[in-house]
PDB file of N, CA and C in Angstrom:
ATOM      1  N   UNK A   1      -9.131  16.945  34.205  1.00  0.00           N
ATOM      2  CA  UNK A   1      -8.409  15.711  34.018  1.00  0.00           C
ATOM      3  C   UNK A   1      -8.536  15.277  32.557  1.00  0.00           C
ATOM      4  N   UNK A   2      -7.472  15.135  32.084  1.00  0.00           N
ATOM      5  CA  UNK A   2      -7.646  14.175  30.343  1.00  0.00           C
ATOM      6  C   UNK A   2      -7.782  13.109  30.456  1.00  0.00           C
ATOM      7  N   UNK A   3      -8.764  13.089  29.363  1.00  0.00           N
ATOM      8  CA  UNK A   3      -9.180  11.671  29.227  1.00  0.00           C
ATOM      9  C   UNK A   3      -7.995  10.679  28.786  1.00  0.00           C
ATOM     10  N   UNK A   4      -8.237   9.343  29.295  1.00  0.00           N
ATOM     11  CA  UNK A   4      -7.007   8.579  28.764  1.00  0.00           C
ATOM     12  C   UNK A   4      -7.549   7.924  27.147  1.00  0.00           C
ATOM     13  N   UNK A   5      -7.829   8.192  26.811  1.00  0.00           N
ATOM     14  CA  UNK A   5      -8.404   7.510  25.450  1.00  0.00           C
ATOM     15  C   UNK A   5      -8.781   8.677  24.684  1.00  0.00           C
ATOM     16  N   UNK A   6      -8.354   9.221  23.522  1.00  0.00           N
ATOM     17  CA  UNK A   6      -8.752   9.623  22.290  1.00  0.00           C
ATOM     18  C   UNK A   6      -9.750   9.194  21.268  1.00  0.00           C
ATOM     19  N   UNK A   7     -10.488   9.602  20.674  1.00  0.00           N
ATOM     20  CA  UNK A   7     -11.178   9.484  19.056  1.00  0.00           C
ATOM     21  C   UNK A   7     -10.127   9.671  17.992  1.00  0.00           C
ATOM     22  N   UNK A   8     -10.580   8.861  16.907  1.00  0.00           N
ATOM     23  CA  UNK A   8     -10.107   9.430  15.558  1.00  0.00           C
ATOM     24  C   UNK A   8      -9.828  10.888  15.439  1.00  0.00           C
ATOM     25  N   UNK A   9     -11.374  11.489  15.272  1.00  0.00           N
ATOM     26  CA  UNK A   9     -11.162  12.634  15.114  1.00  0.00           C
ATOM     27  C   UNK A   9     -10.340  13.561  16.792  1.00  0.00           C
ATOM     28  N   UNK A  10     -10.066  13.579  17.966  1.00  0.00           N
ATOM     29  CA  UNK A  10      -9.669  14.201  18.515  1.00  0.00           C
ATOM     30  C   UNK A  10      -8.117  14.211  18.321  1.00  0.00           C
ATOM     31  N   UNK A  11      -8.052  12.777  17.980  1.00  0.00           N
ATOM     32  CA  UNK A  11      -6.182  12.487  18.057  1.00  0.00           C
ATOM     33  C   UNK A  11      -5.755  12.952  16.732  1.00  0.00           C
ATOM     34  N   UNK A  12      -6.703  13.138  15.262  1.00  0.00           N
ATOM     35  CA  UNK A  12      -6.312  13.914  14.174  1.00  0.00           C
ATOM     36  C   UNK A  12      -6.072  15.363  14.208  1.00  0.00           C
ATOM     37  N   UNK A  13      -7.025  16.238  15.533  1.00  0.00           N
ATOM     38  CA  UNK A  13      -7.466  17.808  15.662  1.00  0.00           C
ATOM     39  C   UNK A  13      -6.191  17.942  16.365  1.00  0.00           C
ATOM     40  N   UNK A  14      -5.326  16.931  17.236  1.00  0.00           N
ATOM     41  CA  UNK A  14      -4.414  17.115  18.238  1.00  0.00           C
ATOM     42  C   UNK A  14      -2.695  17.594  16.885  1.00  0.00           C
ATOM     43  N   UNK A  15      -2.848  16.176  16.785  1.00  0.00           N
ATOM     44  CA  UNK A  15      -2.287  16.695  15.198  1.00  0.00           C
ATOM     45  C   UNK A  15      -1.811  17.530  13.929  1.00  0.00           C
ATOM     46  N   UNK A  16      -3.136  18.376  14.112  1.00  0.00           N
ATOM     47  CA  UNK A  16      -3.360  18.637  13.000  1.00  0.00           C
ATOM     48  C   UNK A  16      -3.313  18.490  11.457  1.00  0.00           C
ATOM     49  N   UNK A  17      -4.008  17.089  11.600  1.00  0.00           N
ATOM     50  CA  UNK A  17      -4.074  16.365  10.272  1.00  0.00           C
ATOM     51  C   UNK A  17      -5.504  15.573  10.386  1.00  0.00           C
ATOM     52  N   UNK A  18      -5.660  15.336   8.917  1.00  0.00           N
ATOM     53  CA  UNK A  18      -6.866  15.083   8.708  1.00  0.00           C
ATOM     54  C   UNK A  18      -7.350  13.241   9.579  1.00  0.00           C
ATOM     55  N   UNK A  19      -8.739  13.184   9.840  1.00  0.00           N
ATOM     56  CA  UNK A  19      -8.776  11.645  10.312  1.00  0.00           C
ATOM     57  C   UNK A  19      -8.803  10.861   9.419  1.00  0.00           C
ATOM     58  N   UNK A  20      -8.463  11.100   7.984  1.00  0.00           N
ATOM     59  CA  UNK A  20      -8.251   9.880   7.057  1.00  0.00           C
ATOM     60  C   UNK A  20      -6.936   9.324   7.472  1.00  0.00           C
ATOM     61  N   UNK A  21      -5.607  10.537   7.949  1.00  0.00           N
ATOM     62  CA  UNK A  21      -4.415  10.303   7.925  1.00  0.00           C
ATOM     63  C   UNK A  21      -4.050   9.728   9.035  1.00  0.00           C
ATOM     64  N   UNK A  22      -5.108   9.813  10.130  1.00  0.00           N
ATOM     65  CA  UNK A  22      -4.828   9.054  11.476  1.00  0.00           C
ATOM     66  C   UNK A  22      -5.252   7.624  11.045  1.00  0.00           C
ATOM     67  N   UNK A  23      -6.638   7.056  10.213  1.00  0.00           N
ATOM     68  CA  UNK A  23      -6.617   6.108  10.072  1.00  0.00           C
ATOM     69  C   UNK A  23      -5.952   5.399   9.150  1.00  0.00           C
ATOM     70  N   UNK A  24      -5.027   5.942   8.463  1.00  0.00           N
ATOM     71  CA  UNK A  24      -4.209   5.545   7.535  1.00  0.00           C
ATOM     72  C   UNK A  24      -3.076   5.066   8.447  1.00  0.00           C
ATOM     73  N   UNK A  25      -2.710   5.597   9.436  1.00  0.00           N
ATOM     74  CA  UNK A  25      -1.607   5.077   9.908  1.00  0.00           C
ATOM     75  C   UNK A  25      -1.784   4.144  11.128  1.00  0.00           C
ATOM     76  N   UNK A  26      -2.854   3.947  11.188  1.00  0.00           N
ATOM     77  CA  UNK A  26      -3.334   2.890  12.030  1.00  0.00           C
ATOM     78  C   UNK A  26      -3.429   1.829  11.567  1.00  0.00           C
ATOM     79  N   UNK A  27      -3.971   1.901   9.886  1.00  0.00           N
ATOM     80  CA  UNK A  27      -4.081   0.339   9.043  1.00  0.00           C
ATOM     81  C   UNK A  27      -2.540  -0.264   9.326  1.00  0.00           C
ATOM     82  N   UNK A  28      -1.729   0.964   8.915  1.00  0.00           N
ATOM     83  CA  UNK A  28      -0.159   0.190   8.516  1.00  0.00           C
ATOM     84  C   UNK A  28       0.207   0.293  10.090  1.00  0.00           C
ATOM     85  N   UNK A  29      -0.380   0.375  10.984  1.00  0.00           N
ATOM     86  CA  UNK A  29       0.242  -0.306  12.123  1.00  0.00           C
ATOM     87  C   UNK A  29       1.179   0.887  13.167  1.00  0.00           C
ATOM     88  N   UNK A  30       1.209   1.785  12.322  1.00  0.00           N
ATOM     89  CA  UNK A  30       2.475   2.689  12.535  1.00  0.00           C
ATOM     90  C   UNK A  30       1.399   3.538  14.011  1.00  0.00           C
ATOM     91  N   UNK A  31       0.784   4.109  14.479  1.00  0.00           N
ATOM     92  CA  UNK A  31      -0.182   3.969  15.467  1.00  0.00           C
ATOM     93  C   UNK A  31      -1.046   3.201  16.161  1.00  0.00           C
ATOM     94  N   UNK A  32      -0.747   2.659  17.286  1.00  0.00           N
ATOM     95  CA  UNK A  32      -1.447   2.051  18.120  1.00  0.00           C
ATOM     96  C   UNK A  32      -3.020   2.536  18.505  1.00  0.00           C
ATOM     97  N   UNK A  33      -3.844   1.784  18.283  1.00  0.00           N
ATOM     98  CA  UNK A  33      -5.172   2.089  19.004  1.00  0.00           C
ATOM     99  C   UNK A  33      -5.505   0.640  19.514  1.00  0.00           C
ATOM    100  N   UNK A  34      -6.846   0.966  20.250  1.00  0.00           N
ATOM    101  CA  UNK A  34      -7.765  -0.016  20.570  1.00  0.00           C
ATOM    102  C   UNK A  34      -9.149  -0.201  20.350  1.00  0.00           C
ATOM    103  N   UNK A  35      -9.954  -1.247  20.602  1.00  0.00           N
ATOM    104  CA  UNK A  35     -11.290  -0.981  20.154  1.00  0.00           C
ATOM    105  C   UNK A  35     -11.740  -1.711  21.517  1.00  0.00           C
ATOM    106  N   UNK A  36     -13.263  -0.844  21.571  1.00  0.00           N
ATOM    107  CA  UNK A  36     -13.937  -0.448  22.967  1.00  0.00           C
ATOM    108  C   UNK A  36     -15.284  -0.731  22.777  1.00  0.00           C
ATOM    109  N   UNK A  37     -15.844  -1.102  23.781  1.00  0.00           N
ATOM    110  CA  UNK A  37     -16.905  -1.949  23.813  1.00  0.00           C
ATOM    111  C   UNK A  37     -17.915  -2.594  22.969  1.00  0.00           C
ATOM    112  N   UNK A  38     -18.938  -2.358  22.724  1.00  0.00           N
ATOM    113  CA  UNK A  38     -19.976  -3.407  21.930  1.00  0.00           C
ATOM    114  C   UNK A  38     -20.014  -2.718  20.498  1.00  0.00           C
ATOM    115  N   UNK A  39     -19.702  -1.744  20.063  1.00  0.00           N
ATOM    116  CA  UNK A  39     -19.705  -0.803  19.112  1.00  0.00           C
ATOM    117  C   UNK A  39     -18.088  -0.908  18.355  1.00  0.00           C
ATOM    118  N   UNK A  40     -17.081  -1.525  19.248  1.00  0.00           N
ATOM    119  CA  UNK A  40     -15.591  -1.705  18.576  1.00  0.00           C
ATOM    120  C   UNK A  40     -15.670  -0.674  18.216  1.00  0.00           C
ATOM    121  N   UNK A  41     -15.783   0.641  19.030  1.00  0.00           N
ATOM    122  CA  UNK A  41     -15.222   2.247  18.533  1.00  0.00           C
ATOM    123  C   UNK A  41     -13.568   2.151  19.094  1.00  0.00           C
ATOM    124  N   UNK A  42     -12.835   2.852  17.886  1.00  0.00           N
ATOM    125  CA  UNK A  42     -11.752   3.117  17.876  1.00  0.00           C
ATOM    126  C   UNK A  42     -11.481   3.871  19.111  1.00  0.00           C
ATOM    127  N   UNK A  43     -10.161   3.649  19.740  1.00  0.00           N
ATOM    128  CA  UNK A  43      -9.671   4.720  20.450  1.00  0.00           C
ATOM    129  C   UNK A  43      -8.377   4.688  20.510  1.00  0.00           C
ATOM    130  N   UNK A  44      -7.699   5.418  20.771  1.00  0.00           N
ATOM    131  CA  UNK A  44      -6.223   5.685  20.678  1.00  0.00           C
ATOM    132  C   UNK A  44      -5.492   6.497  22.249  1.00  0.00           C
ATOM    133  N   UNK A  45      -4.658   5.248  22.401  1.00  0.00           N
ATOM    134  CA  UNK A  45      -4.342   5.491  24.187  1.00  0.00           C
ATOM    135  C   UNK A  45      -3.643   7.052  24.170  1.00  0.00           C
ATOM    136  N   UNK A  46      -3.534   8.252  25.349  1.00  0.00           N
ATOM    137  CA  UNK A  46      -2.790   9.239  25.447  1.00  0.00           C
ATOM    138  C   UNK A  46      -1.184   8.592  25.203  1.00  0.00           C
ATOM    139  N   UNK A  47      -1.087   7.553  25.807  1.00  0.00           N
ATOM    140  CA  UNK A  47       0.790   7.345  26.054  1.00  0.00           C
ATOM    141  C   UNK A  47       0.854   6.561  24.601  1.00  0.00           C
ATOM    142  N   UNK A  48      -0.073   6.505  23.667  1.00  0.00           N
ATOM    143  CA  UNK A  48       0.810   5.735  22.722  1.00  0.00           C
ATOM    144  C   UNK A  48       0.688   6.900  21.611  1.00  0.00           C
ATOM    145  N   UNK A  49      -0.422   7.931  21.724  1.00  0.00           N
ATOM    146  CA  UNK A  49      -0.215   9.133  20.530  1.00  0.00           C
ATOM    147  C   UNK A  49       1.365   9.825  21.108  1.00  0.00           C
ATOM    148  N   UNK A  50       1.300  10.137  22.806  1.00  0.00           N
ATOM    149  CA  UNK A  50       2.724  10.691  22.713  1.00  0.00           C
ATOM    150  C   UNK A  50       3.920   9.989  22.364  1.00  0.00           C
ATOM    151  N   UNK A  51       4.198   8.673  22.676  1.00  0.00           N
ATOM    152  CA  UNK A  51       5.268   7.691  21.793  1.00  0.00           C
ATOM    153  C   UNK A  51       5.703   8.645  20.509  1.00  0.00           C
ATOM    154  N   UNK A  52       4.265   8.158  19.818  1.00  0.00           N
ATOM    155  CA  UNK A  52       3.617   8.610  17.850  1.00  0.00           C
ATOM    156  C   UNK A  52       4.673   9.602  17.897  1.00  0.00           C
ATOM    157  N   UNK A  53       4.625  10.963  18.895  1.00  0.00           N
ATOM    158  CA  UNK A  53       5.176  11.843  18.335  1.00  0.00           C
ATOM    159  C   UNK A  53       6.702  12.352  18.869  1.00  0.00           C
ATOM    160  N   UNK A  54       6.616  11.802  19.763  1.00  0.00           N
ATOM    161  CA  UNK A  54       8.026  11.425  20.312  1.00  0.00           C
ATOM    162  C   UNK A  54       8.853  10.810  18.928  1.00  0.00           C
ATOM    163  N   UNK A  55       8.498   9.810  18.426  1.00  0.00           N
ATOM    164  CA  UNK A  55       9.178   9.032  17.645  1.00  0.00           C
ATOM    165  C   UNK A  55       9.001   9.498  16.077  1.00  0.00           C
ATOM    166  N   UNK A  56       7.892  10.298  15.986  1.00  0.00           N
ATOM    167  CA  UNK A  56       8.031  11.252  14.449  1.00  0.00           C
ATOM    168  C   UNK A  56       9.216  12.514  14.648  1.00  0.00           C
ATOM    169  N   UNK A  57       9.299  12.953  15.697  1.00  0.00           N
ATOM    170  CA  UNK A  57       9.909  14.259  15.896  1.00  0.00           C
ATOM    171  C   UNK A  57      11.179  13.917  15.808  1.00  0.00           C
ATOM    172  N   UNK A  58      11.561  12.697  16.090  1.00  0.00           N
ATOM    173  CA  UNK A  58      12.946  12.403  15.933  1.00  0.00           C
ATOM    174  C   UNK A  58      13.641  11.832  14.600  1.00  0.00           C
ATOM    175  N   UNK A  59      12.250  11.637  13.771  1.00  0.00           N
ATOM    176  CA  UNK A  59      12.754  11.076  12.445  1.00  0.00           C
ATOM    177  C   UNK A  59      12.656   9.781  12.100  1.00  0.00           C
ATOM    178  N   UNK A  60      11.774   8.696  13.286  1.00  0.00           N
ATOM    179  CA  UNK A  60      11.892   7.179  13.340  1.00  0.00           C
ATOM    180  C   UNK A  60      10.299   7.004  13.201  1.00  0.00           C
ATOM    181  N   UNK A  61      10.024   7.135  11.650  1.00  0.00           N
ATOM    182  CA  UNK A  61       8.852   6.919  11.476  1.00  0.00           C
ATOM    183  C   UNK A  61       8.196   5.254  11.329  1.00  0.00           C
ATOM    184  N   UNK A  62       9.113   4.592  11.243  1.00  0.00           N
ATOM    185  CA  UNK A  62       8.882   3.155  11.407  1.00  0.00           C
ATOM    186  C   UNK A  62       9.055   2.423  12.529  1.00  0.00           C
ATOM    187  N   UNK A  63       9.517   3.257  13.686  1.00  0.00           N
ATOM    188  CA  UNK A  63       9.778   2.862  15.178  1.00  0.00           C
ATOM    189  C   UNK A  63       8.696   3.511  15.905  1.00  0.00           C
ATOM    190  N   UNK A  64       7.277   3.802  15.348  1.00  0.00           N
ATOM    191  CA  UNK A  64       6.754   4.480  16.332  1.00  0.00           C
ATOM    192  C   UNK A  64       6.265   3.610  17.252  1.00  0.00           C
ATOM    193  N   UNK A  65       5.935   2.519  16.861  1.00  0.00           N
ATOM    194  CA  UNK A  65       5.317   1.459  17.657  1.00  0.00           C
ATOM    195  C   UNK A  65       6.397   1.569  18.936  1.00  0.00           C
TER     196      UNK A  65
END
């Protein structure tokens, strides 16, 4: 079963791009994450990385949200 929640680094390895570039696009908003319990560790939902790439593949890099 997959997990429903990603890391930085898993949702960058999924990618294949570095986790500076995942958190780069998280500052500007353009990726959705969340933050998780007492530690506010990042995570990044499965249905909103596939959106991410749904909506890069088509060329609507400012519609990924």
């Amino acid at each position: 079963m997959d997990k429903p929640f990603l890391t930085v680094a898993e949702a960058a390895e999924h990618l294949s791009v570095s986790p500076f570039t995942i958190r780069d696009w998280l500052r500007a908003g353009t990726l959705r994450s969340v933050r998780l319990g007492t530690k506010r560790c990042i995570r990044i939902q499965r249905g909103d990385l596939s959106r991410f790439i749904s909506c890069r593949s088509r060329g609507g890099e400012d519609d990924a949200l």
